[in-house]
C-alpha atoms as a PDB file:
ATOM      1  CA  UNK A   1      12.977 -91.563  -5.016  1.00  0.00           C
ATOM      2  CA  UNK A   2      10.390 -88.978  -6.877  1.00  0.00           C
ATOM      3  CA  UNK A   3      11.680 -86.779  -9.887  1.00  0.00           C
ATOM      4  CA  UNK A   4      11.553 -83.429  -8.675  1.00  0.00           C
ATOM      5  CA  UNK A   5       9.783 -80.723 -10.745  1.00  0.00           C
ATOM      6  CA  UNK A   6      11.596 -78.823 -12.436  1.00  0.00           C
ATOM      7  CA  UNK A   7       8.734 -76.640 -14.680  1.00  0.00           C
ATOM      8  CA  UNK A   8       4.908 -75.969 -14.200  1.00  0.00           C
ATOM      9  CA  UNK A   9       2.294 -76.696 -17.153  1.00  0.00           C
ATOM     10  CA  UNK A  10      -1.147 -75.288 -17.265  1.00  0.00           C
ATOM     11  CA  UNK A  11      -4.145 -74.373 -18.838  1.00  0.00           C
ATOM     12  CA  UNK A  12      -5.888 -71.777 -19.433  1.00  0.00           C
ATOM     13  CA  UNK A  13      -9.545 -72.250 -19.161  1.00  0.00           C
ATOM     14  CA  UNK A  14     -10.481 -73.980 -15.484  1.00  0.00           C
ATOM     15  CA  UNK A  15      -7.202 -72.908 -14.514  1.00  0.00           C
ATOM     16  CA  UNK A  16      -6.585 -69.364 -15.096  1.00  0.00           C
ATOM     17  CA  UNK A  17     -10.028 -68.783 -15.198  1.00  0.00           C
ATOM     18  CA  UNK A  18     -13.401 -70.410 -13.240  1.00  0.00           C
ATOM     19  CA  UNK A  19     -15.039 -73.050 -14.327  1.00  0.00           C
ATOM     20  CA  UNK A  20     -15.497 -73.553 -17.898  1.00  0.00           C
ATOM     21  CA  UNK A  21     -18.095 -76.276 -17.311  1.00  0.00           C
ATOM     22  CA  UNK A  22     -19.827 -74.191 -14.811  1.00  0.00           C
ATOM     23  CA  UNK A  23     -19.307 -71.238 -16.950  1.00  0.00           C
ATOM     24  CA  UNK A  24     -21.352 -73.673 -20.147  1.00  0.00           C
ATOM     25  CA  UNK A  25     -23.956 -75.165 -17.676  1.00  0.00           C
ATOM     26  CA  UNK A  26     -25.094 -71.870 -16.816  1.00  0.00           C
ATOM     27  CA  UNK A  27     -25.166 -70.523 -20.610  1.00  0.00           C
ATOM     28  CA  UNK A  28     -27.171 -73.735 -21.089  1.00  0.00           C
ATOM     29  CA  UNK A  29     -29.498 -72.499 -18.120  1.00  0.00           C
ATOM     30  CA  UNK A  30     -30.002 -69.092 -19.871  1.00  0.00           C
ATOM     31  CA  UNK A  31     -31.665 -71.456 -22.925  1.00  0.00           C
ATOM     32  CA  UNK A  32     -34.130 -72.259 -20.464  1.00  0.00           C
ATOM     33  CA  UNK A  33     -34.076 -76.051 -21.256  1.00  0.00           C
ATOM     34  CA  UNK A  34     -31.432 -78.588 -19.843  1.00  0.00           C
ATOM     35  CA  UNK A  35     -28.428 -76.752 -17.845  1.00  0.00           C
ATOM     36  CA  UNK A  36     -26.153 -79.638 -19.538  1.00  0.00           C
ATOM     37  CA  UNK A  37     -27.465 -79.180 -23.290  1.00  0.00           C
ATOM     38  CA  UNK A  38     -24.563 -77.194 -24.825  1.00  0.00           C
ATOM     39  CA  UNK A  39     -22.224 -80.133 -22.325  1.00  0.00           C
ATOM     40  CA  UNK A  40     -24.015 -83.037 -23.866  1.00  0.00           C
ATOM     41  CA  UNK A  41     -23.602 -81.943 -26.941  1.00  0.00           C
ATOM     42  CA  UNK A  42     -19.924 -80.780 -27.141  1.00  0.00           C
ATOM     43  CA  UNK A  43     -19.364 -84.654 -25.414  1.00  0.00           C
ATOM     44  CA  UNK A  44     -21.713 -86.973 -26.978  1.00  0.00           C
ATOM     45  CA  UNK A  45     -22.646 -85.170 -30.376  1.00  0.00           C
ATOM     46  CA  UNK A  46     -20.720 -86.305 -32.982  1.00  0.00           C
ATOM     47  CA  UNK A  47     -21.629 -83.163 -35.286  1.00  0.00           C
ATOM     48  CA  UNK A  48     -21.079 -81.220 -32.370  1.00  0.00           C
ATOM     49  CA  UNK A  49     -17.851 -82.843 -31.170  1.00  0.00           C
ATOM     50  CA  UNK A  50     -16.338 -82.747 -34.796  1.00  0.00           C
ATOM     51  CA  UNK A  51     -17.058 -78.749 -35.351  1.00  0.00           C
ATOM     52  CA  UNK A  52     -15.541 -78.479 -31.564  1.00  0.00           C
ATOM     53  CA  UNK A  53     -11.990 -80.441 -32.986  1.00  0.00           C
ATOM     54  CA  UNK A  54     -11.853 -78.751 -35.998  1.00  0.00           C
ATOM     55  CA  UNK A  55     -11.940 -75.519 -34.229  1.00  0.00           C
ATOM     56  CA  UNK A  56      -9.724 -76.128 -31.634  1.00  0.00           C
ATOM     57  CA  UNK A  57      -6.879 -77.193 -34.467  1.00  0.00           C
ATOM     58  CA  UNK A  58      -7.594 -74.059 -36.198  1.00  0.00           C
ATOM     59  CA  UNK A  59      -9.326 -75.694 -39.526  1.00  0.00           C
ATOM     60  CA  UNK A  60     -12.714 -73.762 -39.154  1.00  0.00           C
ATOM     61  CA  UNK A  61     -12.594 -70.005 -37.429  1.00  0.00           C
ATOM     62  CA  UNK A  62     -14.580 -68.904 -34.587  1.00  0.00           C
ATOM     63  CA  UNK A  63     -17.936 -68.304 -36.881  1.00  0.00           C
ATOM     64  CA  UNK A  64     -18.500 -71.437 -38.746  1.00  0.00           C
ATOM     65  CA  UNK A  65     -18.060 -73.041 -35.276  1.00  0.00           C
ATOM     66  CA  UNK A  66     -20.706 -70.743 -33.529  1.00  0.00           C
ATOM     67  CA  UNK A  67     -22.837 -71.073 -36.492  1.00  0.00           C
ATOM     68  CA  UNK A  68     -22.701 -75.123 -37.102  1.00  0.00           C
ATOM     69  CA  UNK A  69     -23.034 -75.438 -33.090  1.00  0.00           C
ATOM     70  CA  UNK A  70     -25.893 -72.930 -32.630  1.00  0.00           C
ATOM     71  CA  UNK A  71     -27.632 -75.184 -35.547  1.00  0.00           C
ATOM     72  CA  UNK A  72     -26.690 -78.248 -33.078  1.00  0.00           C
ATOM     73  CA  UNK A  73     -28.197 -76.636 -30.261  1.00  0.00           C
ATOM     74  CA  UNK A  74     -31.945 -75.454 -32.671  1.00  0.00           C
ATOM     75  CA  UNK A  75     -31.892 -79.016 -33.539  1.00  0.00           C
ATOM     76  CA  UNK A  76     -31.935 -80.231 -29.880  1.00  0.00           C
ATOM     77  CA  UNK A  77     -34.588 -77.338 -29.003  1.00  0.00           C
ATOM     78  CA  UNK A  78     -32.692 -74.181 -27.844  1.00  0.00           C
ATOM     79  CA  UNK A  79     -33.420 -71.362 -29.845  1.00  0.00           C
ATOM     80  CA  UNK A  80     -30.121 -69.695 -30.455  1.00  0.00           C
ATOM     81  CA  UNK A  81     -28.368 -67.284 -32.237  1.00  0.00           C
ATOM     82  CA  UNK A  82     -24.740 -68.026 -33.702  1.00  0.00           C
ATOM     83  CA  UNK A  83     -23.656 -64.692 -33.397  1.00  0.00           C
ATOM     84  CA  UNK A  84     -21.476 -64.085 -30.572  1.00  0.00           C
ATOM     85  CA  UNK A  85     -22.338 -67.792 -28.978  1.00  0.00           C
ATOM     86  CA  UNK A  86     -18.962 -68.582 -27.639  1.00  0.00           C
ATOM     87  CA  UNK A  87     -18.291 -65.374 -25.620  1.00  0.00           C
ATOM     88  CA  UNK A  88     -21.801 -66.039 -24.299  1.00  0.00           C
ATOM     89  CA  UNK A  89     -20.709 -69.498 -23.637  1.00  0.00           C
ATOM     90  CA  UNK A  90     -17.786 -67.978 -21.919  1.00  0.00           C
ATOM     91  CA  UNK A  91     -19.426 -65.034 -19.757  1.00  0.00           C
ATOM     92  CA  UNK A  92     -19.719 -66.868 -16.681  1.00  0.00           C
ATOM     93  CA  UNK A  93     -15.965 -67.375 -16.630  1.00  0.00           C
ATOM     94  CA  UNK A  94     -13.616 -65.307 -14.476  1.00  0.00           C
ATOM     95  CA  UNK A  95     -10.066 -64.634 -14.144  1.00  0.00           C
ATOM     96  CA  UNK A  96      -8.391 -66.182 -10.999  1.00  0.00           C
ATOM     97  CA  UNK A  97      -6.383 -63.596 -10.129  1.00  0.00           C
ATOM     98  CA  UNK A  98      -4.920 -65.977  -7.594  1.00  0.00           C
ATOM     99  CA  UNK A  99      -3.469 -68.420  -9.718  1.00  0.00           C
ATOM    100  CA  UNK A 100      -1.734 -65.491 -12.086  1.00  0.00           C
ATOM    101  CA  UNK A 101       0.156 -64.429  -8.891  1.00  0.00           C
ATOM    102  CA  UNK A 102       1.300 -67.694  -7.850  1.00  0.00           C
ATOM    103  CA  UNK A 103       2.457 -68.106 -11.652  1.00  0.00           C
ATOM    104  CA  UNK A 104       3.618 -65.164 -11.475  1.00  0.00           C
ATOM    105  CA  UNK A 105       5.877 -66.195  -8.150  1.00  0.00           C
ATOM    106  CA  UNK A 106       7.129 -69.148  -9.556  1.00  0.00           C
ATOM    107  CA  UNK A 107       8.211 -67.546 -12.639  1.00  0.00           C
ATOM    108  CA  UNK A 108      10.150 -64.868 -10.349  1.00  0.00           C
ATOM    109  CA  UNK A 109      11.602 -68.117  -8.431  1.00  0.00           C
ATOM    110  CA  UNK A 110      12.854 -69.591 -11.564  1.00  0.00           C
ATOM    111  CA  UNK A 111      10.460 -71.981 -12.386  1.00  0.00           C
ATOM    112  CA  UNK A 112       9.456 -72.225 -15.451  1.00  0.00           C
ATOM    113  CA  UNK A 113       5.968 -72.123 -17.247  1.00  0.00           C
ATOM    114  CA  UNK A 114       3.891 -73.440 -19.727  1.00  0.00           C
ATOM    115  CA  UNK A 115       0.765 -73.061 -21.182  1.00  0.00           C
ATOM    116  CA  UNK A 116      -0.954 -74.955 -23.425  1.00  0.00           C
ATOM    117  CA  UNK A 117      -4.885 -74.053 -23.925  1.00  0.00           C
ATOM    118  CA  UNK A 118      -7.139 -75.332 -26.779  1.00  0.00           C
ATOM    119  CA  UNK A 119      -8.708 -72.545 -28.546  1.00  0.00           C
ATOM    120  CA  UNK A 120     -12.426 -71.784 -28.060  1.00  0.00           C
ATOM    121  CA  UNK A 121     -14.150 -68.706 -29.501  1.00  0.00           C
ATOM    122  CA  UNK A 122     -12.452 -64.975 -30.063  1.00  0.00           C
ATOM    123  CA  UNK A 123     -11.591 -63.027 -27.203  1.00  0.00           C
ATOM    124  CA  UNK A 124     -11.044 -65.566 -24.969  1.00  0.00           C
ATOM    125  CA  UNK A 125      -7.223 -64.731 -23.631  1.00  0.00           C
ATOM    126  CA  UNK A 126      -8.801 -61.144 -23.513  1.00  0.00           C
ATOM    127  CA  UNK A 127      -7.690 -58.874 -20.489  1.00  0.00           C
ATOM    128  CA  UNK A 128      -4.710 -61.699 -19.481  1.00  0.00           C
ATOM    129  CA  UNK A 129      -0.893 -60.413 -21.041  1.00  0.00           C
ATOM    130  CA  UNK A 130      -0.249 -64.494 -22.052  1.00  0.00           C
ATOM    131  CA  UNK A 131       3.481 -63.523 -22.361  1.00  0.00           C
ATOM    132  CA  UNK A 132       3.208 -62.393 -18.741  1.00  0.00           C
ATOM    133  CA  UNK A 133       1.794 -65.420 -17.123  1.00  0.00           C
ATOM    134  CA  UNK A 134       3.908 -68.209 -18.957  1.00  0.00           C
ATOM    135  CA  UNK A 135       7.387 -68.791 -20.753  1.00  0.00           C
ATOM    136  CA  UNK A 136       5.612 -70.735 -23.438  1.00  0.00           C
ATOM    137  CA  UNK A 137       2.600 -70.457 -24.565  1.00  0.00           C
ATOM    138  CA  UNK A 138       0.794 -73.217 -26.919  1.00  0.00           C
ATOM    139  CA  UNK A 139      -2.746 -72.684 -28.528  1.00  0.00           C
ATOM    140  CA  UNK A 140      -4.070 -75.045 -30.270  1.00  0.00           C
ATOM    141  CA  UNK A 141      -4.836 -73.558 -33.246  1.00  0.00           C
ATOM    142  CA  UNK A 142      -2.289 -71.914 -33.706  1.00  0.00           C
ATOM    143  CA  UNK A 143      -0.304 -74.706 -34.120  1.00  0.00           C
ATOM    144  CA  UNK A 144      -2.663 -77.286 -35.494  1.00  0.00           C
ATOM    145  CA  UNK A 145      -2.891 -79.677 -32.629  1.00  0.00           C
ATOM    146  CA  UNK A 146      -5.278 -80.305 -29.616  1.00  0.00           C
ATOM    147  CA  UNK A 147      -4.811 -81.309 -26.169  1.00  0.00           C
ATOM    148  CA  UNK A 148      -5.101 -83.983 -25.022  1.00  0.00           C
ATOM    149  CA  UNK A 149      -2.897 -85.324 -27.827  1.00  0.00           C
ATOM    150  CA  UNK A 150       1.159 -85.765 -26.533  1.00  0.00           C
ATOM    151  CA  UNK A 151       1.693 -84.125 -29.992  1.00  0.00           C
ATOM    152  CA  UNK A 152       0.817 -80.837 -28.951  1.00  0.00           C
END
């Protein structure tokens, strides 16, 4: 016999909003090189994967990540400027308005929710009252850890 569910957990970006990675491809489109550059990078970069982890647990703000990742991207060809680079990474993404009702209904049937989001840029929980879609709410940096570590 299967535990029955007794809370929802979910995240924020790709969840509450569209599709981050569709949302990055299409930034890395606007660079006019590869689609997946700023992808690549943030997967198989080590530089690039290290400033992404030490912003996500809070240990570098917003602006030494956009600057040491728009460096990342120069070196790989994309002429970029750090200012700003994660909400331009980020404009292609879109609220589901769906998916805050239906959290919104199973709040209102008792259920339980939880967020947990890693952190990426400033702004991006703009527009969307976090208190309002979830009982809990975890970001990363605020509390030092990133998914997908049990920890957090």
């Amino acid at each position: 016999m299967g535990k029955t569910r007794t809370a929802v957990l979910v995240d924020f970006g790709g969840v509450i909003t569209s599709s981050v990675l569709r949302a990055f491809t299409d930034f890395g489109a606007s660079l006019g090189g590869d689609p997946r550059l700023p992808l690549d990078l943030l997967a198989r970069d080590q530089p690039s994967r290290t400033l992404l982890a030490d912003h996500e647990c809070g240990r570098i703000d917003a602006e030494a990540f956009e600057r040491g990742f728009a460096e990342r991207l120069r070196v790989h060809g994309a002429e970029v400027s750090a200012e700003g680079l994660t909400a331009r990474m980020q404009a292609g993404m879109s609220i589901d308005q769906d998916m805050l009702a239906l959290l919104g209904d199973l709040r209102a049937a008792g259920r339980p929710v939880a967020l947990v989001s890693n952190s990426f840029g400033t702004g991006t929980y703009d527009g969307v009252d976090l208190a309002a879609v979830a009982d809990v709410v975890v970001i990363s940096a605020e509390v030092g850890i990133r998914k997908p570590s049990r920890r957090i």
